[in-house]
N, C-alpha and C. Protein backbone atom coordinates (compact mmCIF):
# COMPACT_ATOMS: atom_id res chain seq x y z
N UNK A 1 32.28 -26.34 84.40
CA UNK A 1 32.22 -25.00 84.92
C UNK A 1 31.01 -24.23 84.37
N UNK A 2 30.29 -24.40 82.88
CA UNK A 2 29.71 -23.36 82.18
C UNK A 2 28.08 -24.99 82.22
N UNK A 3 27.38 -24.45 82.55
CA UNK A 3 26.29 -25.40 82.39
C UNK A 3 25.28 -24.74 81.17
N UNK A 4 25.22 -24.94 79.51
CA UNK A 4 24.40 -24.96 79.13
C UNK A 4 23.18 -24.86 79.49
N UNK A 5 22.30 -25.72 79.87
CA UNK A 5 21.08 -25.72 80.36
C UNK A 5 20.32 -24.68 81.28
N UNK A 6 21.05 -24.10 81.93
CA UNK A 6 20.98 -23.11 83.34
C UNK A 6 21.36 -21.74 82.78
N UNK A 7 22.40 -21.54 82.06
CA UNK A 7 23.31 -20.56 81.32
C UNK A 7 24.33 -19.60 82.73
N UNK A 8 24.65 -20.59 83.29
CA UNK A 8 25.30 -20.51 84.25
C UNK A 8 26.86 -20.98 84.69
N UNK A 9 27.78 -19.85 85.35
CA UNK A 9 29.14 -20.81 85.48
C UNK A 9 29.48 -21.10 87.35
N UNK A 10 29.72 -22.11 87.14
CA UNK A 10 30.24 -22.77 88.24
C UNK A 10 31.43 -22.25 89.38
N UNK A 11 31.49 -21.28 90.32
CA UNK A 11 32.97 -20.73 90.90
C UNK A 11 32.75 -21.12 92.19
N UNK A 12 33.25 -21.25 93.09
CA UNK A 12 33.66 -21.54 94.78
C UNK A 12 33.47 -20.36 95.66
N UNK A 13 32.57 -20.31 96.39
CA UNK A 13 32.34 -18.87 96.91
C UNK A 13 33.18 -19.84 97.91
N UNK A 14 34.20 -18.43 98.95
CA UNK A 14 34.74 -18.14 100.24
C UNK A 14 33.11 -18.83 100.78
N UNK A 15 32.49 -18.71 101.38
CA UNK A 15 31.77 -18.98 102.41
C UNK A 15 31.49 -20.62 102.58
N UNK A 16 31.78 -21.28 101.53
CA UNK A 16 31.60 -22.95 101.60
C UNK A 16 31.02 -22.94 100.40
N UNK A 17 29.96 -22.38 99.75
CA UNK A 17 29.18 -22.75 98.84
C UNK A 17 29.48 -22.71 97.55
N UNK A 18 28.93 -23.57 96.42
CA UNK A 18 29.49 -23.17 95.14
C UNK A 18 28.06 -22.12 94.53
N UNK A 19 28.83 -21.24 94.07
CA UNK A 19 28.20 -20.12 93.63
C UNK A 19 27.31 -20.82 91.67
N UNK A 20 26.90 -20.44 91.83
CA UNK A 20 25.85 -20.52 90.10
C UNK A 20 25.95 -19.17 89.70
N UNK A 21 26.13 -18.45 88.55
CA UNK A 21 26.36 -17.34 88.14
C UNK A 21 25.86 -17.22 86.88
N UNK A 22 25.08 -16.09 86.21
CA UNK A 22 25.04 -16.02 84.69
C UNK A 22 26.03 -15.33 84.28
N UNK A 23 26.67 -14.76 83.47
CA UNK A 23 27.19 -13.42 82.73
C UNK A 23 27.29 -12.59 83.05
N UNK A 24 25.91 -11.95 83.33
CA UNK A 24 25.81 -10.79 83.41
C UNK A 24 25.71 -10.57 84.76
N UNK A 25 26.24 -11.64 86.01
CA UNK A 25 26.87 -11.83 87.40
C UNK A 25 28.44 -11.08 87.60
N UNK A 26 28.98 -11.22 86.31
CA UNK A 26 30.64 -10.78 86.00
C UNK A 26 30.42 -9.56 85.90
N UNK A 27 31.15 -9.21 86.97
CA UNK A 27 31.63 -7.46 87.22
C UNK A 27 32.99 -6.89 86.05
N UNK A 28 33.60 -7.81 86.28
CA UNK A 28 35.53 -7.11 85.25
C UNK A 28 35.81 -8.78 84.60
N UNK A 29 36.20 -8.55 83.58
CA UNK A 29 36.70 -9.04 82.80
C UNK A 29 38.33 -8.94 82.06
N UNK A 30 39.55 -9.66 82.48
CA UNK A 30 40.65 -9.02 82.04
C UNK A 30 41.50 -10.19 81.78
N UNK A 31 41.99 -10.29 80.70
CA UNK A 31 42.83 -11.44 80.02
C UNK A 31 43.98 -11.06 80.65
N UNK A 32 44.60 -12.33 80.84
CA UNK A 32 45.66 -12.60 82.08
C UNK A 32 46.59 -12.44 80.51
N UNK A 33 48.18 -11.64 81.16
CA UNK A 33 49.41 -12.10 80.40
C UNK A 33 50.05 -13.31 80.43
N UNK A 34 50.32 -13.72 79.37
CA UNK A 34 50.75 -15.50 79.23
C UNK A 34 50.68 -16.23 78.78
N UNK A 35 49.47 -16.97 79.12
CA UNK A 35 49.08 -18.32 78.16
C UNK A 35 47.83 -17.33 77.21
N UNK A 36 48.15 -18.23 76.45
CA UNK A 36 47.16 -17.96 74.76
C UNK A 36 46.66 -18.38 74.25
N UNK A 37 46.88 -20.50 74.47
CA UNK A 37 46.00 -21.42 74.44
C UNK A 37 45.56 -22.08 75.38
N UNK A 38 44.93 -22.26 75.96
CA UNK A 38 43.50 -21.09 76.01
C UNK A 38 44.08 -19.64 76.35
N UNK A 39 43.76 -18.74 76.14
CA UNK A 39 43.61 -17.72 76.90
C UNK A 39 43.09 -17.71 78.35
N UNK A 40 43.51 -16.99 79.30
CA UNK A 40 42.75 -17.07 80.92
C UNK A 40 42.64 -15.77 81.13
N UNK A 41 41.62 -15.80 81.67
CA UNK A 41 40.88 -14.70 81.72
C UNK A 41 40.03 -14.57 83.25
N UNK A 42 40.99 -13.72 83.74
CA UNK A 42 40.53 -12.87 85.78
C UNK A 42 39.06 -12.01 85.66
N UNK A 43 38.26 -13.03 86.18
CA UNK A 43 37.19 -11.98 86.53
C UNK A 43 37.08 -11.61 87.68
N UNK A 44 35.74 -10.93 87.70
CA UNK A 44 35.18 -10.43 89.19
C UNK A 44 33.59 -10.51 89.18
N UNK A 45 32.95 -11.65 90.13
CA UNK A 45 31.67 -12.10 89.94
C UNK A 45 31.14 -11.24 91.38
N UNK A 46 29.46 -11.30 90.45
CA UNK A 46 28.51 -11.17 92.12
C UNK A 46 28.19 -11.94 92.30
N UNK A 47 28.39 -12.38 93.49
CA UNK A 47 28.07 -14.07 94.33
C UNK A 47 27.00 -14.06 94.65
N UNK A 48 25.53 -14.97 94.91
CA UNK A 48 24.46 -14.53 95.60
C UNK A 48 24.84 -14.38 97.26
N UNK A 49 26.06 -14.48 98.05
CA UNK A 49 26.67 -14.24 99.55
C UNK A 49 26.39 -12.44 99.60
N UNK A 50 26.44 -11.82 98.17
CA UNK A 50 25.99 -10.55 98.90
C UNK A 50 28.03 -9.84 98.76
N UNK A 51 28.37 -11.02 98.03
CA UNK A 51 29.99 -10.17 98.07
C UNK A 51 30.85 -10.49 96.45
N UNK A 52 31.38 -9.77 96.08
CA UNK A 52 31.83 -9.88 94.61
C UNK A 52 33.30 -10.90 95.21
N UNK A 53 33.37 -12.26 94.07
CA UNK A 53 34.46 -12.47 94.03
C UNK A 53 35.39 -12.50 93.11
N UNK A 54 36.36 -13.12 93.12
CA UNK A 54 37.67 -13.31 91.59
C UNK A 54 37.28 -14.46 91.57
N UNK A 55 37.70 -14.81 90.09
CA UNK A 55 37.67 -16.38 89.60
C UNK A 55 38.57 -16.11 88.60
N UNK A 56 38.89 -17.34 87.80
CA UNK A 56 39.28 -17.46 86.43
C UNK A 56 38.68 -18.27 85.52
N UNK A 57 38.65 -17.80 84.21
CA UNK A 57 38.13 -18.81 83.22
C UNK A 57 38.96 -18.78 82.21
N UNK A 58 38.39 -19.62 81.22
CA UNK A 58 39.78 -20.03 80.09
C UNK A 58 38.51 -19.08 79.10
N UNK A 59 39.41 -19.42 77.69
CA UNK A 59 38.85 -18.67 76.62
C UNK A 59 37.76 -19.46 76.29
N UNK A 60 37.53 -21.19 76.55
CA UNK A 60 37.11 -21.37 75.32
C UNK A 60 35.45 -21.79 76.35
N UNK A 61 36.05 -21.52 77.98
CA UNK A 61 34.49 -21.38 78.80
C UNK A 61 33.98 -20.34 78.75
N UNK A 62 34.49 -19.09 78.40
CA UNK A 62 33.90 -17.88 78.24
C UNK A 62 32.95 -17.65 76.98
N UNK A 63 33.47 -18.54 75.84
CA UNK A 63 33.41 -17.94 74.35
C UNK A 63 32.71 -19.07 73.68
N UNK A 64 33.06 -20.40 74.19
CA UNK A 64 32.01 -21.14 73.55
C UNK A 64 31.25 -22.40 74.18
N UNK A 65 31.69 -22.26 75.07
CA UNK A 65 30.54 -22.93 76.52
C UNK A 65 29.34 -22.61 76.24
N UNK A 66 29.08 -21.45 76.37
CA UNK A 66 27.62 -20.85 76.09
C UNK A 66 27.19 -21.21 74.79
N UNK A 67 27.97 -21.54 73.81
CA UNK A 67 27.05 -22.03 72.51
C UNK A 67 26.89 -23.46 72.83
N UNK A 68 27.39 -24.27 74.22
CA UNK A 68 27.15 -25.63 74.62
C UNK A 68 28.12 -26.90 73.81
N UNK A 69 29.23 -25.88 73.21
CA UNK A 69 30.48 -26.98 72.41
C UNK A 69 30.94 -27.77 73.66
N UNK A 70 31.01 -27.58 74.88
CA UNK A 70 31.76 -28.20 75.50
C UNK A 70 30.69 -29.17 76.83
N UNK A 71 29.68 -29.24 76.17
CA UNK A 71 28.33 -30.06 77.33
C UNK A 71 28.42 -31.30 77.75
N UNK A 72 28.86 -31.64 78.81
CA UNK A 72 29.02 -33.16 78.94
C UNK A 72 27.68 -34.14 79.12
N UNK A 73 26.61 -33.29 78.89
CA UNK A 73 25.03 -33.58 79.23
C UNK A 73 24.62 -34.85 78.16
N UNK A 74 24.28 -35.81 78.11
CA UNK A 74 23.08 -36.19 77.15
C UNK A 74 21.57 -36.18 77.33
N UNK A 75 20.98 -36.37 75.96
CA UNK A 75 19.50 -36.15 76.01
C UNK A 75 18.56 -37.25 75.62
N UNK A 76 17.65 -37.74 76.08
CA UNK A 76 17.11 -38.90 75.05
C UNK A 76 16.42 -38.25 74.15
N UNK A 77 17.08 -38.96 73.06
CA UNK A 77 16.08 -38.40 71.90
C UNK A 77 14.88 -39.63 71.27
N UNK A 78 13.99 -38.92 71.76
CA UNK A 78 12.48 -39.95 71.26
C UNK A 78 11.85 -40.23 69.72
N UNK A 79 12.99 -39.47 68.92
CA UNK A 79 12.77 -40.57 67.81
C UNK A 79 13.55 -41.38 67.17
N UNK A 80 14.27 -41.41 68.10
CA UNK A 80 15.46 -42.56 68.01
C UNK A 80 15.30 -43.77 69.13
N UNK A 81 15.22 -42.89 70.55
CA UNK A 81 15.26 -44.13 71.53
C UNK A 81 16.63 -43.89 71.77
N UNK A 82 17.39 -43.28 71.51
CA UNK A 82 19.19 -43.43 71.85
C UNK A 82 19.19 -41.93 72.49
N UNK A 83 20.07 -42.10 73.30
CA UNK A 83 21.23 -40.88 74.37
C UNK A 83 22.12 -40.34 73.14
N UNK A 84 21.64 -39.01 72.84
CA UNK A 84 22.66 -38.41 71.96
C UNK A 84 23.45 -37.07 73.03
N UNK A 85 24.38 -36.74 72.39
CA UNK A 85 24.93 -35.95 72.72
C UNK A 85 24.34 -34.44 72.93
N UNK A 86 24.39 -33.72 74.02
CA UNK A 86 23.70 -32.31 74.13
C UNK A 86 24.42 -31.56 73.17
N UNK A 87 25.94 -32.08 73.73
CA UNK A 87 27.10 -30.42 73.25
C UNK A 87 26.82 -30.71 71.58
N UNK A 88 26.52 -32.10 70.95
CA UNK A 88 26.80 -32.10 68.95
C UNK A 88 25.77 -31.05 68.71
N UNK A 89 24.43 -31.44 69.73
CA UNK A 89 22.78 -30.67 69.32
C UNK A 89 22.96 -29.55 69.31
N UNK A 90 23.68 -29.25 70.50
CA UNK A 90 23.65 -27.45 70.67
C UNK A 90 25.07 -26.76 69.88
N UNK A 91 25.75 -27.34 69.22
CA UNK A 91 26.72 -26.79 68.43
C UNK A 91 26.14 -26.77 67.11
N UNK A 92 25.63 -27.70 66.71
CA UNK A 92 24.88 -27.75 65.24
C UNK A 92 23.85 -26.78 65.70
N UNK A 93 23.12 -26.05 66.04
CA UNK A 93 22.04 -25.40 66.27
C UNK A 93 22.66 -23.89 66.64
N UNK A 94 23.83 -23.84 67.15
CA UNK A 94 24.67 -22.69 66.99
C UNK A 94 24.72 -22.37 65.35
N UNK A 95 25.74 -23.57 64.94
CA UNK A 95 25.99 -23.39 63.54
C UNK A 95 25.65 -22.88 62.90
N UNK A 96 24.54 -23.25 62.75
CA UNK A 96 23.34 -23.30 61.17
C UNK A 96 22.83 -21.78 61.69
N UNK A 97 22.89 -21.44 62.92
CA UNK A 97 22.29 -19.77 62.84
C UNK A 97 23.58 -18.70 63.08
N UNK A 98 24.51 -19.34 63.25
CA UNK A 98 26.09 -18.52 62.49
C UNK A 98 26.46 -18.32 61.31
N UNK A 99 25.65 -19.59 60.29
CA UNK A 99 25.76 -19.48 58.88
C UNK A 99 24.40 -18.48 58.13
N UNK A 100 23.93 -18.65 58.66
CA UNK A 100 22.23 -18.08 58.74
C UNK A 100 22.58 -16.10 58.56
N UNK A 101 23.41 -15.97 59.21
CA UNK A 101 24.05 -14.37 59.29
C UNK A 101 24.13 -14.17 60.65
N UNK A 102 23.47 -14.91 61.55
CA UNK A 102 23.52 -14.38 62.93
C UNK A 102 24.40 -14.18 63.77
N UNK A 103 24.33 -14.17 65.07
CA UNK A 103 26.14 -13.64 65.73
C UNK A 103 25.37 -13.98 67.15
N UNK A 104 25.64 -15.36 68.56
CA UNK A 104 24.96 -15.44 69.53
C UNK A 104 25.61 -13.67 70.34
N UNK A 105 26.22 -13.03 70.31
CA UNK A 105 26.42 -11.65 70.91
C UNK A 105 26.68 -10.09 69.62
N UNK A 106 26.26 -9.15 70.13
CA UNK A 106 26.56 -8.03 69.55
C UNK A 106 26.75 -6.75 70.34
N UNK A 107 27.43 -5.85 69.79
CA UNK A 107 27.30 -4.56 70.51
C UNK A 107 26.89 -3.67 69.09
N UNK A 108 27.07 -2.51 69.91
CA UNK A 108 27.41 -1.01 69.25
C UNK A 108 28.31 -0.28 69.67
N UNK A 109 28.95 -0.64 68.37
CA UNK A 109 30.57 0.31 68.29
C UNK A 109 30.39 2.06 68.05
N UNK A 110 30.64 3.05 69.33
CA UNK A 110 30.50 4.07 69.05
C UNK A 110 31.32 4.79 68.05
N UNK A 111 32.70 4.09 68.41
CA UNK A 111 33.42 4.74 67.23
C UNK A 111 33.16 4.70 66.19
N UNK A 112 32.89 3.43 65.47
CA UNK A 112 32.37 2.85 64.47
C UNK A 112 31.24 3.40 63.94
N UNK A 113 30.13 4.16 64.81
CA UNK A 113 29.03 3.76 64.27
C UNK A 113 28.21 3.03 64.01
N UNK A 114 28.51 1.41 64.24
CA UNK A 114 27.64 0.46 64.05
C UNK A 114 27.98 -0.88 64.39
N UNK A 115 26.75 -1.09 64.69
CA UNK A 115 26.52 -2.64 65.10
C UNK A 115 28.31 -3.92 64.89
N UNK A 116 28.69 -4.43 66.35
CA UNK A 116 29.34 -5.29 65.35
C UNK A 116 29.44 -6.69 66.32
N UNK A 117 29.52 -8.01 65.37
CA UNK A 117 29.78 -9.05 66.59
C UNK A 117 30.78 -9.35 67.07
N UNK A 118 30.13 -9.94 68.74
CA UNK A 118 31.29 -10.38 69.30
C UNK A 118 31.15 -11.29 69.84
N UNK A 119 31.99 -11.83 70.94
CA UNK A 119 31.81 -12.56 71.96
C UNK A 119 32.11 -12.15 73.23
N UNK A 120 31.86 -12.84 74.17
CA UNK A 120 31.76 -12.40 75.77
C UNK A 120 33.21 -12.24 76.15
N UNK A 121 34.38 -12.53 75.60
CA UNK A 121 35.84 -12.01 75.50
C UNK A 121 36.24 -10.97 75.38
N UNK A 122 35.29 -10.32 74.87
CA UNK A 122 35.47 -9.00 74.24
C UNK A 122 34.61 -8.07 75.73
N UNK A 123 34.07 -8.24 76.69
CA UNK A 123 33.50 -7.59 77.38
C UNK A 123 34.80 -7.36 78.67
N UNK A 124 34.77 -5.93 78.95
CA UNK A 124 35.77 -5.19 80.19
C UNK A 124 34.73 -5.57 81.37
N UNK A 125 33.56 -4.46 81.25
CA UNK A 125 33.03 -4.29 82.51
C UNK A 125 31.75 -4.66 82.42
N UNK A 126 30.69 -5.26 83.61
CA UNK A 126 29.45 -5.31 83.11
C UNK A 126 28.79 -4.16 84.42
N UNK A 127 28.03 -3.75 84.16
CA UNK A 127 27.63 -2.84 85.70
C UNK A 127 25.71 -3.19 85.62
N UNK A 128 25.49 -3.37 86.95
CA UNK A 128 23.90 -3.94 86.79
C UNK A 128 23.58 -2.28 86.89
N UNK A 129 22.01 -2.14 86.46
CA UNK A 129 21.52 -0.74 86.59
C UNK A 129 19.87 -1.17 87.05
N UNK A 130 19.09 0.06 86.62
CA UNK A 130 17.16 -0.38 87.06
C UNK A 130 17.14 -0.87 85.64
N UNK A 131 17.51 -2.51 86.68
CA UNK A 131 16.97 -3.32 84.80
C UNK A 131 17.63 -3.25 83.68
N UNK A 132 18.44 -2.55 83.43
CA UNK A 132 19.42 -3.16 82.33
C UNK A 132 20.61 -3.09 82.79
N UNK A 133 21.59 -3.65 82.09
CA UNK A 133 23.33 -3.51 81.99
C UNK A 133 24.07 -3.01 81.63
N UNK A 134 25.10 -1.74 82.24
CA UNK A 134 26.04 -1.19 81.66
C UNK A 134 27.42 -2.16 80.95
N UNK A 135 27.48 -2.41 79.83
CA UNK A 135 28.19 -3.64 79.56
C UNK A 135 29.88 -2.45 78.40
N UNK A 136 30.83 -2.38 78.85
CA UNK A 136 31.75 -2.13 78.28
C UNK A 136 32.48 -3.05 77.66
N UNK A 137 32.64 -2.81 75.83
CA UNK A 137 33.02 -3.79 75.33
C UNK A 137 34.61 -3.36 74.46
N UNK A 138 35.23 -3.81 74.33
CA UNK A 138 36.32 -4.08 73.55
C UNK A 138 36.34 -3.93 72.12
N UNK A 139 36.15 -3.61 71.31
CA UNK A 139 36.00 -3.56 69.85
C UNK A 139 36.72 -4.66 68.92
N UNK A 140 36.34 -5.85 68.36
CA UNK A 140 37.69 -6.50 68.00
C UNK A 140 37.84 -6.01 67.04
N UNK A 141 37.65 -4.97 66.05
CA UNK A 141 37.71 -4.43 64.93
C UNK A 141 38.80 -3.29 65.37
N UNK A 142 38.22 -2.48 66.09
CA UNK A 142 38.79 -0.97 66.37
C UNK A 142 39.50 -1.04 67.17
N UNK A 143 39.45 -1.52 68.64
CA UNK A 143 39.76 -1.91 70.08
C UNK A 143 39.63 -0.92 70.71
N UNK A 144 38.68 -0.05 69.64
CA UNK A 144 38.02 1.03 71.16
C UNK A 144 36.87 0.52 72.06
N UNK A 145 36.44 1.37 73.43
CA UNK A 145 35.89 0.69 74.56
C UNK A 145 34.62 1.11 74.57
N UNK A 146 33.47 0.69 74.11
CA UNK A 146 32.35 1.70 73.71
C UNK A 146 31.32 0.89 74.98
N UNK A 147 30.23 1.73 75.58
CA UNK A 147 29.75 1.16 76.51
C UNK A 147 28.04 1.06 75.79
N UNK A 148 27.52 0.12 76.12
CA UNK A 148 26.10 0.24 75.95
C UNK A 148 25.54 -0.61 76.89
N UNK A 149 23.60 -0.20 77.03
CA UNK A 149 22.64 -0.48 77.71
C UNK A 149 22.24 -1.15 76.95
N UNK A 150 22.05 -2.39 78.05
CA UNK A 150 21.06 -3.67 77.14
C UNK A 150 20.15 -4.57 78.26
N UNK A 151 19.32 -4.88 78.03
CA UNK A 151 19.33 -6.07 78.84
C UNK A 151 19.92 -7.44 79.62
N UNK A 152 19.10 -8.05 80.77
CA UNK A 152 20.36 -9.38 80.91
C UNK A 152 20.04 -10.29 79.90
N UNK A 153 18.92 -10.48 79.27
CA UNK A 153 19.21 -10.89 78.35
C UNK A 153 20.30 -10.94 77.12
N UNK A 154 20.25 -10.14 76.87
CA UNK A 154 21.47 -9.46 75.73
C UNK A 154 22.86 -10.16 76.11
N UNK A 155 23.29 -10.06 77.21
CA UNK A 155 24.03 -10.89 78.02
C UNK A 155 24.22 -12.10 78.25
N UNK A 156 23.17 -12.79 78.97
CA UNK A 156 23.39 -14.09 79.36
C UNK A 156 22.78 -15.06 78.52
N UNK A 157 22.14 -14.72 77.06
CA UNK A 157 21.68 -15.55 76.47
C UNK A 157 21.74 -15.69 75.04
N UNK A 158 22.18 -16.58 74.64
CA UNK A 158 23.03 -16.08 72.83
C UNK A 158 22.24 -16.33 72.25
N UNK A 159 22.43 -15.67 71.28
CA UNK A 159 21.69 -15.28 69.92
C UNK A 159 20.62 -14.20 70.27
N UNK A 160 20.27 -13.69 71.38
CA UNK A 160 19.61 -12.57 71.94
C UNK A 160 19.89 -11.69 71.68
N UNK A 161 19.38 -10.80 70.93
CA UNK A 161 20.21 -9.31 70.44
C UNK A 161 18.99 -8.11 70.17
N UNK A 162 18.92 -7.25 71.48
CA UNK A 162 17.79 -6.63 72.31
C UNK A 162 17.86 -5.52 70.47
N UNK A 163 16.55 -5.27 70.23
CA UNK A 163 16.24 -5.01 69.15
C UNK A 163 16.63 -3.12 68.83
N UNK A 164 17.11 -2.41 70.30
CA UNK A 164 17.39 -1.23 70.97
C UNK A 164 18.02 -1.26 71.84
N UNK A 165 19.41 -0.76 72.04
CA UNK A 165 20.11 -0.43 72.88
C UNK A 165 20.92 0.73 73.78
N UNK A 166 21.32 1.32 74.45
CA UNK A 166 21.39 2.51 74.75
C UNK A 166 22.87 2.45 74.49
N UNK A 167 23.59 3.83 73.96
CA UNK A 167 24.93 3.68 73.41
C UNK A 167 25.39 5.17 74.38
N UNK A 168 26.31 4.87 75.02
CA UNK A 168 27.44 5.99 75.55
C UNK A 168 27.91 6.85 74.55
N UNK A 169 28.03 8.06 74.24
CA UNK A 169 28.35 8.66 73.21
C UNK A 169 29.63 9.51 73.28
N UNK A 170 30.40 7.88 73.73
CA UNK A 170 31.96 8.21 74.19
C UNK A 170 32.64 7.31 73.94
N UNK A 171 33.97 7.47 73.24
CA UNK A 171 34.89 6.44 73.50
C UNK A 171 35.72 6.22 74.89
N UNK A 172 36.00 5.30 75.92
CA UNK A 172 36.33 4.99 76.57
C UNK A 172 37.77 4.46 76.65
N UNK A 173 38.51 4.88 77.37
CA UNK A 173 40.17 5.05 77.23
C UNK A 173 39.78 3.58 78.42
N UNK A 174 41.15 2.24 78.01
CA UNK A 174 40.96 0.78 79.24
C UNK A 174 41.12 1.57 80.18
N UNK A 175 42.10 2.05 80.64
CA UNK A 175 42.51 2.55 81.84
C UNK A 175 41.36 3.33 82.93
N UNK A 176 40.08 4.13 82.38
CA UNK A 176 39.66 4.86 83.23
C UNK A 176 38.02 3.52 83.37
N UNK A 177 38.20 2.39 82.98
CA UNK A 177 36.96 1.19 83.03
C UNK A 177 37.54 0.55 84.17
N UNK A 178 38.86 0.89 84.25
CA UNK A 178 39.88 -0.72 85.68
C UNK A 178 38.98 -0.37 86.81
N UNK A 179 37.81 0.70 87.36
CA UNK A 179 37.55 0.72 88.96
C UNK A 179 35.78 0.39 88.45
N UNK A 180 35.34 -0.38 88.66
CA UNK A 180 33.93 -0.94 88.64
C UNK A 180 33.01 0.43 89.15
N UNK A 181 33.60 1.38 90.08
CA UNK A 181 32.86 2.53 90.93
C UNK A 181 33.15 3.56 89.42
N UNK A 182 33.52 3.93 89.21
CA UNK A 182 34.58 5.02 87.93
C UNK A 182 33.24 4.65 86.93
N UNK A 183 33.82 3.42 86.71
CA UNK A 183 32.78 3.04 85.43
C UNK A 183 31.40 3.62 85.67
N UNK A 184 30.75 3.06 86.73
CA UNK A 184 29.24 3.30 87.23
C UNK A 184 28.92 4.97 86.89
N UNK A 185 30.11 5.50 87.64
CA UNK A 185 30.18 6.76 87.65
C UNK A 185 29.82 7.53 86.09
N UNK A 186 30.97 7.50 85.31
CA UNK A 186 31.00 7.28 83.84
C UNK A 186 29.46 7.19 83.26
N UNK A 187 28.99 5.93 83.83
CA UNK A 187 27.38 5.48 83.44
C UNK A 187 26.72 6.73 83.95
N UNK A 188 26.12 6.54 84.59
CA UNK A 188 24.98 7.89 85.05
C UNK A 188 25.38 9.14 84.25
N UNK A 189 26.83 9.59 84.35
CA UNK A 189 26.93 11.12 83.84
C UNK A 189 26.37 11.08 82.20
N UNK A 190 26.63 9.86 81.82
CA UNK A 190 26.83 10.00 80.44
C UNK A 190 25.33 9.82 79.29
N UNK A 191 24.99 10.49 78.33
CA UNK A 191 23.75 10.63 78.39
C UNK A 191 23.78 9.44 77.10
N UNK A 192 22.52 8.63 77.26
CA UNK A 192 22.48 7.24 76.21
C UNK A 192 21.77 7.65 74.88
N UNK A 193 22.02 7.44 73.57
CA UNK A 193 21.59 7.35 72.93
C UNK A 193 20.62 5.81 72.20
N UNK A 194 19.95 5.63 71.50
CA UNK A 194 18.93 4.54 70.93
C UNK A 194 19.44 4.38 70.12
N UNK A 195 20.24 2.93 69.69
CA UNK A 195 20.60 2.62 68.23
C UNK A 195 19.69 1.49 68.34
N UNK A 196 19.57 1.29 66.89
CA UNK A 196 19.32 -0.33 66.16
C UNK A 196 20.38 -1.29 66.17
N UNK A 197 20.47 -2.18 66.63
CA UNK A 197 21.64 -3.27 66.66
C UNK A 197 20.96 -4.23 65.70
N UNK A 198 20.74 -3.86 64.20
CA UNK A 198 20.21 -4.72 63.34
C UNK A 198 21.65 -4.84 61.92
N UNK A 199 22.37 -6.22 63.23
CA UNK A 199 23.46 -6.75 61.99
C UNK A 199 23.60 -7.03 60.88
N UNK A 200 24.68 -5.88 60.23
CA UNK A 200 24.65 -6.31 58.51
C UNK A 200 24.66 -7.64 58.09
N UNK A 201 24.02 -8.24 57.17
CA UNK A 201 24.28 -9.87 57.28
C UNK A 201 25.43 -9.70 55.99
């Protein structure tokens, strides 16, 4: 479903075609009641058809696909001469910059005040804008809903963590994020502030 290489997930568009999607393609994000291993999790994608659809994903395509734990790819490696594994390469290369202090996602926690990591589990809403992303996140610390401007980078590519971000200078109640239009709305009125997203190590 989650292709490493592309940074893309795999869903079935209505029209015949299979859709390719990054991240920052996902409109809503909402963990289904129920199962817990994995977690499943109802989104809402933009299709390139020009129409948003639903899908589902589990926790562990949302959260660690993208660090490539789960790659069924191999690579030749030329100083060996042998087919090694993509997903060992790209998990060890996660690793060592998880131990390093790094975090492949971050926000800014308004409540908080500051910088904190996460993962793409933690994201409600994403809203495209001119060039960056209204991205509403979840707090796993606080579980307040703080919104910030980032790039698609910031998004669809881990360990990317836009050096300035624009912060809503609001806490956000779940309930008034559930209409993708509301949210947008929300966005424009609300005036952004410039933080540093430079994680405590």
């Amino acid at each position: 479903m989650y292709d490493p290489l592309t940074s893309t997930y795999s869903f079935p568009c209505p029209l015949g075609n299979e859709a390719k999607v990054p991240l920052s393609a996902f409109r809503l994000l909402e963990r289904l009641p129920g199962a817990a291993h994995p977690a499943v999790y109802r989104i809402l994608f933009s299709c390139r058809c020009g129409h948003d659809h639903p899908g589902l994903v589990s926790h562990d395509e949302l959260d660690w696909a993208p660090l490539g734990a789960g790659a069924q790819t191999t690579f030749r490696n030329l100083m060996t001469s042998q087919d090694d594994s993509l997903a060992s390469e790209l998990a060890e290369l996660a690793a060592a910059r998880i131990r390093a202090g790094e975090w492949p996602w971050s926000f800014f926690c308004f409540l908080e005040g500051r910088p904190r990591p996460i993962t793409p589990s933690s994201f409600a809403l994403i809203a495209p804008g001119d060039g960056t992303f209204g991205v509403a996140v979840r707090c796993p610390a606080c579980s307040a809903v703080s919104v910030n401007l980032v790039t698609r980078e910031h998004v669809d590519i881990p360990f990317w963590n836009d050096a300035r971000v624009g912060v809503v200078g609001h806490v956000f109640h779940t309930d008034a994020l559930r209409a993708i239009d509301v949210f947008r709305a929300e966005l424009l009125s609300a005036r952004f502030d410039e933080r540093r997203l430079d994680l405590e190590r």
